[in-house]
C-alpha atoms as a PDB file:
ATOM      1  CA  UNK A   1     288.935  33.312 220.017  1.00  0.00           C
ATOM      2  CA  UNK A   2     292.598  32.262 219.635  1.00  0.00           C
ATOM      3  CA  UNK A   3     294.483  29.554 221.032  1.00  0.00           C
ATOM      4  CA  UNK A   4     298.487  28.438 220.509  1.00  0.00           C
ATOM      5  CA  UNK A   5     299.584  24.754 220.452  1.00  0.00           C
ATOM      6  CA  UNK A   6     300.448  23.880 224.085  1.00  0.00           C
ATOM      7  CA  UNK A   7     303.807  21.697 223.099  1.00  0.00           C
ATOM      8  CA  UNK A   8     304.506  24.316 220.129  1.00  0.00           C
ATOM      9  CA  UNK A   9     305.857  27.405 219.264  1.00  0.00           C
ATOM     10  CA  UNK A  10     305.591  30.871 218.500  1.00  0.00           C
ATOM     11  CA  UNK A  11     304.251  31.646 215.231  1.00  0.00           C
ATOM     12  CA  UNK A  12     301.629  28.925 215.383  1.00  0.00           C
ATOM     13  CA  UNK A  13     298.513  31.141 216.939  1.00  0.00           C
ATOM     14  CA  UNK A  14     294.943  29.604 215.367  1.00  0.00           C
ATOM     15  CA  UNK A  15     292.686  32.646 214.955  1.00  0.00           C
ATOM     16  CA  UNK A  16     288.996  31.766 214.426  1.00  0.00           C
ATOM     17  CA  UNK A  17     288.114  35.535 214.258  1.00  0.00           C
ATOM     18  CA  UNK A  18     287.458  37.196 211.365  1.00  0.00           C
ATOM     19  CA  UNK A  19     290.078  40.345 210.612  1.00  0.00           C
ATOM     20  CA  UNK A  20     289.767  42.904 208.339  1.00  0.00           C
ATOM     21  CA  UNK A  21     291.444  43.791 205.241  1.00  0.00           C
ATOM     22  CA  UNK A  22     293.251  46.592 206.582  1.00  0.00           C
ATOM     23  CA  UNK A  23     293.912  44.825 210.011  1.00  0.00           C
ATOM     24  CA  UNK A  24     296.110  41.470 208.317  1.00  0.00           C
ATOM     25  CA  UNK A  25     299.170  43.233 207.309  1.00  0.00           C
ATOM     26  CA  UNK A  26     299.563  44.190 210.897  1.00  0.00           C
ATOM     27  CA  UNK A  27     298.489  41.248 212.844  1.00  0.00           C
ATOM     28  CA  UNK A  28     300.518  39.189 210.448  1.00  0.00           C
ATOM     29  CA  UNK A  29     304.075  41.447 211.144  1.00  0.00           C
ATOM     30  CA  UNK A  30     303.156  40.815 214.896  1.00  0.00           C
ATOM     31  CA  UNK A  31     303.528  37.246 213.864  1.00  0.00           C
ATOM     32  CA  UNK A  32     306.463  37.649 212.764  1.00  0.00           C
ATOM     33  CA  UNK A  33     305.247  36.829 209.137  1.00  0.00           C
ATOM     34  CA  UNK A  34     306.611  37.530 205.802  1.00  0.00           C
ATOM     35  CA  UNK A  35     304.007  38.204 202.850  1.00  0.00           C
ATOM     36  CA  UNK A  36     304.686  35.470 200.326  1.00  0.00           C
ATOM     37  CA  UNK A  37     301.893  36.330 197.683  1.00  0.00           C
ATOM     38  CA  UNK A  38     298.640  37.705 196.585  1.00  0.00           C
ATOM     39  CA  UNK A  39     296.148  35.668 194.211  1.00  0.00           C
ATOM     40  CA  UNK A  40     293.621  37.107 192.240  1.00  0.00           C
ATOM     41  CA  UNK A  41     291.265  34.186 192.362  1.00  0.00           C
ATOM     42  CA  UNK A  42     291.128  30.852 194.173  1.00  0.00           C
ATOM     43  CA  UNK A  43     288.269  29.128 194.810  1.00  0.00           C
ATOM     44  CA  UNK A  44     286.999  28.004 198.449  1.00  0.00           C
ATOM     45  CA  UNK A  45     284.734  25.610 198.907  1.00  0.00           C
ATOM     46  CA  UNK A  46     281.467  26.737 200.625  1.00  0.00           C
ATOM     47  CA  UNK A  47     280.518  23.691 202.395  1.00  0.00           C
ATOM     48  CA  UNK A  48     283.684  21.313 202.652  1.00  0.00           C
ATOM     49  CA  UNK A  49     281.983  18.788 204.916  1.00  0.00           C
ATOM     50  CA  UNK A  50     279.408  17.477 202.550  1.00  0.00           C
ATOM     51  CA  UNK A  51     280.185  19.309 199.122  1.00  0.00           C
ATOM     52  CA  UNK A  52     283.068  19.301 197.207  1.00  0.00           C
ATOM     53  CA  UNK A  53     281.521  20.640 193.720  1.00  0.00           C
ATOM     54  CA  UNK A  54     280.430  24.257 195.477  1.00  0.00           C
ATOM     55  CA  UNK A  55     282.700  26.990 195.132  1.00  0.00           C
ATOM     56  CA  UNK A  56     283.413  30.486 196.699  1.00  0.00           C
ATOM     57  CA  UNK A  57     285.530  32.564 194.083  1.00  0.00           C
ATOM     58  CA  UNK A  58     288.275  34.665 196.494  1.00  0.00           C
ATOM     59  CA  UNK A  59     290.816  36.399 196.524  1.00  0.00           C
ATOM     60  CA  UNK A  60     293.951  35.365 198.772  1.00  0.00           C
ATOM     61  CA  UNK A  61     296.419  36.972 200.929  1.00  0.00           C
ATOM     62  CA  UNK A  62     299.491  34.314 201.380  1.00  0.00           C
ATOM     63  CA  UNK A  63     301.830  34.743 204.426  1.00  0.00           C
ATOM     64  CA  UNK A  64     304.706  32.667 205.666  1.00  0.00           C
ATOM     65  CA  UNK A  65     305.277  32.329 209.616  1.00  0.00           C
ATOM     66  CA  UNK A  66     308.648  32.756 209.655  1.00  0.00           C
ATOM     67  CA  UNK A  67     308.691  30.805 213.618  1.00  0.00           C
ATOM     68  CA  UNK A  68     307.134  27.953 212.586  1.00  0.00           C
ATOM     69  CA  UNK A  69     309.788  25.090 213.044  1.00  0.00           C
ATOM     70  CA  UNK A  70     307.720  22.537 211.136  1.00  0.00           C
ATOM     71  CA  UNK A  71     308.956  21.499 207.754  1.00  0.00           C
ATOM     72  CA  UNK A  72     307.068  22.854 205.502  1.00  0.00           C
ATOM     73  CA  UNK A  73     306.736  25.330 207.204  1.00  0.00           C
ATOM     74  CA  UNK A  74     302.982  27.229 208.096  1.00  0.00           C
ATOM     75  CA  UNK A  75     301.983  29.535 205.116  1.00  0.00           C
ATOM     76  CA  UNK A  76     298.137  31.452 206.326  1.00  0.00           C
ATOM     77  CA  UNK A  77     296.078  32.370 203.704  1.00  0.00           C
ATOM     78  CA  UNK A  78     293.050  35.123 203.909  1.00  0.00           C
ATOM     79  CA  UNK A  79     290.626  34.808 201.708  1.00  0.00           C
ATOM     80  CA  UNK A  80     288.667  37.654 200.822  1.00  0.00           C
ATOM     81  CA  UNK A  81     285.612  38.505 198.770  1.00  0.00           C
ATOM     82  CA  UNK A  82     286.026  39.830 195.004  1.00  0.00           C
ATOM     83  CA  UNK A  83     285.680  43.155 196.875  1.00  0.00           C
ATOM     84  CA  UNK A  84     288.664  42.437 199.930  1.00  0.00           C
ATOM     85  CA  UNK A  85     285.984  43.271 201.945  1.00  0.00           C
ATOM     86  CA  UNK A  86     284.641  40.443 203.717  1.00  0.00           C
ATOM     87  CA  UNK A  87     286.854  37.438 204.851  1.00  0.00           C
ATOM     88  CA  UNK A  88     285.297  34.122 203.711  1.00  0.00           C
ATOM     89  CA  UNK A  89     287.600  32.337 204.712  1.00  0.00           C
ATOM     90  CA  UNK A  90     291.418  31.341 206.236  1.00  0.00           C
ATOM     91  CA  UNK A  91     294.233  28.477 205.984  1.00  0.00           C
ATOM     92  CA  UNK A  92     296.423  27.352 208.302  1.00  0.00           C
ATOM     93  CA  UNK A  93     298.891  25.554 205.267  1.00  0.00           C
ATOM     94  CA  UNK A  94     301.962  23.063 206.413  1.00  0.00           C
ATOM     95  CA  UNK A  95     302.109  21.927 203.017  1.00  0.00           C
ATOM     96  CA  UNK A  96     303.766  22.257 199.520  1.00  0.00           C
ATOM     97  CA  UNK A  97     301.681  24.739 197.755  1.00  0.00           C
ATOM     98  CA  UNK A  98     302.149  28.083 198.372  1.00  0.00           C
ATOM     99  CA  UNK A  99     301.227  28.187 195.574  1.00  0.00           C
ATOM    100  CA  UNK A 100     304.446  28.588 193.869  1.00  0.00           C
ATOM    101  CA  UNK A 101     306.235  25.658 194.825  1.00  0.00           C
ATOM    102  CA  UNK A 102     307.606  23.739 191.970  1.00  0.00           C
ATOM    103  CA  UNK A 103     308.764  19.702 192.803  1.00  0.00           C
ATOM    104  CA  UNK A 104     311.524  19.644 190.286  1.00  0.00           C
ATOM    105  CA  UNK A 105     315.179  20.427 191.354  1.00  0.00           C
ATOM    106  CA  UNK A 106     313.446  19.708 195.398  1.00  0.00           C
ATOM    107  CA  UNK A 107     313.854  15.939 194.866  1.00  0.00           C
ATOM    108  CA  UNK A 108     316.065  15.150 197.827  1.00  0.00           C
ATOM    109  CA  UNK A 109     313.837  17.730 199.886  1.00  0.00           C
ATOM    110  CA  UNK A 110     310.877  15.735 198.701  1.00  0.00           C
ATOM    111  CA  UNK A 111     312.552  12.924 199.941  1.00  0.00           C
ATOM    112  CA  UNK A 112     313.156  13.858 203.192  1.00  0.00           C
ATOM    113  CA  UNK A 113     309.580  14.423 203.614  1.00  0.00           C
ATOM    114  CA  UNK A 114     308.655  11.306 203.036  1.00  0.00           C
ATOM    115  CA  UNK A 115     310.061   9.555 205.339  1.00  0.00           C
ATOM    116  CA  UNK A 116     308.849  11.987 208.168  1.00  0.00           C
ATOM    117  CA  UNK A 117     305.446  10.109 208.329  1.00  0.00           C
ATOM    118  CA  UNK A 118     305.844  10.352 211.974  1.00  0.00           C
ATOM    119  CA  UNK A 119     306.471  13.813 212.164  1.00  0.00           C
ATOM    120  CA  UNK A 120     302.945  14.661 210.229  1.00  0.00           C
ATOM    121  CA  UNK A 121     301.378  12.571 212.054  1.00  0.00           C
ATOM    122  CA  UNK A 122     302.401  14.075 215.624  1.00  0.00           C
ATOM    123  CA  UNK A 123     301.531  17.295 214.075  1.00  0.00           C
ATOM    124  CA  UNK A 124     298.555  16.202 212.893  1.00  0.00           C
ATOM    125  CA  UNK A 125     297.369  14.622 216.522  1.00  0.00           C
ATOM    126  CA  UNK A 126     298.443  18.087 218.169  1.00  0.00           C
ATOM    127  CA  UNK A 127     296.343  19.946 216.465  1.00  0.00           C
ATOM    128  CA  UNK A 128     293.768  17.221 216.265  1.00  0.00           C
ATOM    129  CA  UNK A 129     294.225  17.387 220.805  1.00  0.00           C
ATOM    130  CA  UNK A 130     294.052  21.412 220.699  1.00  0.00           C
ATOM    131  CA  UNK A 131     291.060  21.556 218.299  1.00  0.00           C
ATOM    132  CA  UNK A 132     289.149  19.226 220.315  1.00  0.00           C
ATOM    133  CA  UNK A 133     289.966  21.270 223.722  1.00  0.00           C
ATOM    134  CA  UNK A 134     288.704  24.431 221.549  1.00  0.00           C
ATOM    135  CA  UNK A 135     285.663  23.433 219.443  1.00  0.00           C
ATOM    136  CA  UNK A 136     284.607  19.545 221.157  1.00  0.00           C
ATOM    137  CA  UNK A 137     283.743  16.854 219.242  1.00  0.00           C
ATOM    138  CA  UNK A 138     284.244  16.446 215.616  1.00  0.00           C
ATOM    139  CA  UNK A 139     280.686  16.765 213.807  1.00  0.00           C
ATOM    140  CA  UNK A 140     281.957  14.532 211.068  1.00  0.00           C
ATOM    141  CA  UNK A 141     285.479  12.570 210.803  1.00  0.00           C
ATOM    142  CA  UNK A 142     286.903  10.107 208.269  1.00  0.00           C
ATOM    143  CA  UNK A 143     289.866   8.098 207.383  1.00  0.00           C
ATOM    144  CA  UNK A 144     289.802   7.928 202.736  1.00  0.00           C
ATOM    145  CA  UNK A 145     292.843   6.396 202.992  1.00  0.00           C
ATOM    146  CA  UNK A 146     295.125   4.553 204.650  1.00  0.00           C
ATOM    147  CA  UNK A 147     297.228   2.060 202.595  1.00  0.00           C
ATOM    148  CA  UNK A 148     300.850   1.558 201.231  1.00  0.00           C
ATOM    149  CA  UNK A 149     300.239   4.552 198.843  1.00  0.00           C
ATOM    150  CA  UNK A 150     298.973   7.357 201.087  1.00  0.00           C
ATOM    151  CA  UNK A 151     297.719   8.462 204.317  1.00  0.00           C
ATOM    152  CA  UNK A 152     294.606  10.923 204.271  1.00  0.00           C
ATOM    153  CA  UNK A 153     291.818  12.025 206.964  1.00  0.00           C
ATOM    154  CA  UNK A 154     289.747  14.688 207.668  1.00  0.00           C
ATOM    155  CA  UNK A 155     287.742  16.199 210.470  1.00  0.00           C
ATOM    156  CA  UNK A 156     285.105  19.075 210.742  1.00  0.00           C
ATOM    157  CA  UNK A 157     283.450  21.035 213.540  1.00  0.00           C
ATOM    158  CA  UNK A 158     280.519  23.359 212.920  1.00  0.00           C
ATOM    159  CA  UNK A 159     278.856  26.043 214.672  1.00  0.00           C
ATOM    160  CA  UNK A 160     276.266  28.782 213.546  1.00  0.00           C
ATOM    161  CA  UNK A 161     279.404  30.779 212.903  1.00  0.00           C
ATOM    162  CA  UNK A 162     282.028  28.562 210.913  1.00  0.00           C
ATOM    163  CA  UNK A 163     282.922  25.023 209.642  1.00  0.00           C
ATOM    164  CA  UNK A 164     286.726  24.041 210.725  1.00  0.00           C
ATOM    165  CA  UNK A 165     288.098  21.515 209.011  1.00  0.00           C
ATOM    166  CA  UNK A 166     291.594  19.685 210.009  1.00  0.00           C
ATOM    167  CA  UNK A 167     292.942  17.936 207.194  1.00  0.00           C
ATOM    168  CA  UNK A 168     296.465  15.691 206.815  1.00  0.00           C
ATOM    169  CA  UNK A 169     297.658  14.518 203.144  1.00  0.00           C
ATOM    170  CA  UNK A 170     300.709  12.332 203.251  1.00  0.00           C
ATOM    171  CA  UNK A 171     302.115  10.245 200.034  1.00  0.00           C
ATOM    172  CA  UNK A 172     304.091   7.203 201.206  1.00  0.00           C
ATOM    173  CA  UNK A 173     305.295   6.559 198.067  1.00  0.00           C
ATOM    174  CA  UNK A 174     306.762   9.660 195.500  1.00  0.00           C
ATOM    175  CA  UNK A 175     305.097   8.594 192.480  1.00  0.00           C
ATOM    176  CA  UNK A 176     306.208  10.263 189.159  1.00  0.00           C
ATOM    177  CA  UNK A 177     303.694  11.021 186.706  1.00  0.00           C
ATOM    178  CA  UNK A 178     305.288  10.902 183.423  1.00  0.00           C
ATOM    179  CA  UNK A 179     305.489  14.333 181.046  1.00  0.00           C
ATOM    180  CA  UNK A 180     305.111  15.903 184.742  1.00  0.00           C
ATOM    181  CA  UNK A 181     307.534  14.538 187.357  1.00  0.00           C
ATOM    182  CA  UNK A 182     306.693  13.952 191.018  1.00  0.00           C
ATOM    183  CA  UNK A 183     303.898  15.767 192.043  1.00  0.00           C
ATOM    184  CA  UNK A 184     303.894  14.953 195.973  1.00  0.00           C
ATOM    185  CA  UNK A 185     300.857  15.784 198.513  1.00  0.00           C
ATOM    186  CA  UNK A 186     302.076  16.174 201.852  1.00  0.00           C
ATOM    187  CA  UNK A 187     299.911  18.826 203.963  1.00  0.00           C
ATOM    188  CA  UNK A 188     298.312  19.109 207.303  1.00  0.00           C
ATOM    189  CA  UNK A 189     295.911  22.287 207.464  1.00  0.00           C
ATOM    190  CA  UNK A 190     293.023  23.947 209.052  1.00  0.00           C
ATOM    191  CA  UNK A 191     290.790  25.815 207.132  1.00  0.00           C
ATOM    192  CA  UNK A 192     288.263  27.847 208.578  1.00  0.00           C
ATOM    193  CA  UNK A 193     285.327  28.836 206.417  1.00  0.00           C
ATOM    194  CA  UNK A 194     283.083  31.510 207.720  1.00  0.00           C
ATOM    195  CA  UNK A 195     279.134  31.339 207.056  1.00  0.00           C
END
């Protein structure tokens, strides 16, 4: 089961399927994709809707849609067992961390982020529309925050299958932390964890 963002583009296809190992490099090319990175080990959690101390250790495939127009643009991440043999589970990323990104010498980029509140926002309620159409009703959603500072909600569905969760992170303000320098959190994302 697929479906693309009706007032999208290209580039933007949510997969709930599970793929295997040998099958991402080549559904990811027809995507027009560019492999960013491959990570040894990065934790998932196993139930994101009511724990956040319970980790799956994975390993991640990283790839970059290059026809995303969003800024920043979609990064999808696979995440595999210690073996690459079973997919636990996968990201849809429109956010900073991929996992290289560095916020020093991107100031003004940083900037320009912020003030595209909006923008997330829109993004946020499209995907929000088409995940509804897909899955129904959220089985859980929540507004943490929601004051001059930042901006952060999340939503999960859940099936015998799958949890989805749709998640948007937006800093109004770019805070620096000293002896580190800005270290913003914008991000919208779906992340599918399989059962």
């Amino acid at each position: 089961m697929a479906f693309f963002l009706s007032n999208s583009i290209i580039g933007q296809v949510i997969d709930f399927n599970k793929i295997s190992i040998s099958e991402v490099e080549a559904y990811e090319k027809n995507q027009n994709s560019t492999p960013k990175d491959t990570l040894d080990y990065f934790g998932i959690l196993k139930n994101p809707h009511f724990d956040l101390e319970t980790l799956v250790p994975t390993k991640a495939l990283i790839f970059k849609r290059n026809d995303d127009d969003f800024d920043p643009q979609l990064h999808v991440w696979y995440h595999y067992d210690k073996g690459w043999s079973e997919l636990k589970g996968k990201r849809y990323y429109w956010g900073l961390y991929n996992p290289s990104f560095k916020a020093k010498g991107n100031e003004e980029w940083l900037k320009k982020l912020s003030e595209n509140e909006k923008g997330f926002k829109e993004k946020n309620e499209s995907l929000k529309k088409e995940l509804k159409s897909e899955l129904g009703v959220p089985s859980k959603q929540r507004i943490i925050a929601d004051n001059e500072n930042n901006f952060v909600e999340n939503l999960f569905w859940e099936d015998d299958e799958k949890i989805v969760k749709l998640a948007i992170s937006f800093d109004r303000k770019l805070n620096e932390i000293p002896g580190i320098g800005i270290f913003p959190r914008f991000k919208i994302e779906v992340m599918i964890t399989y059962k």
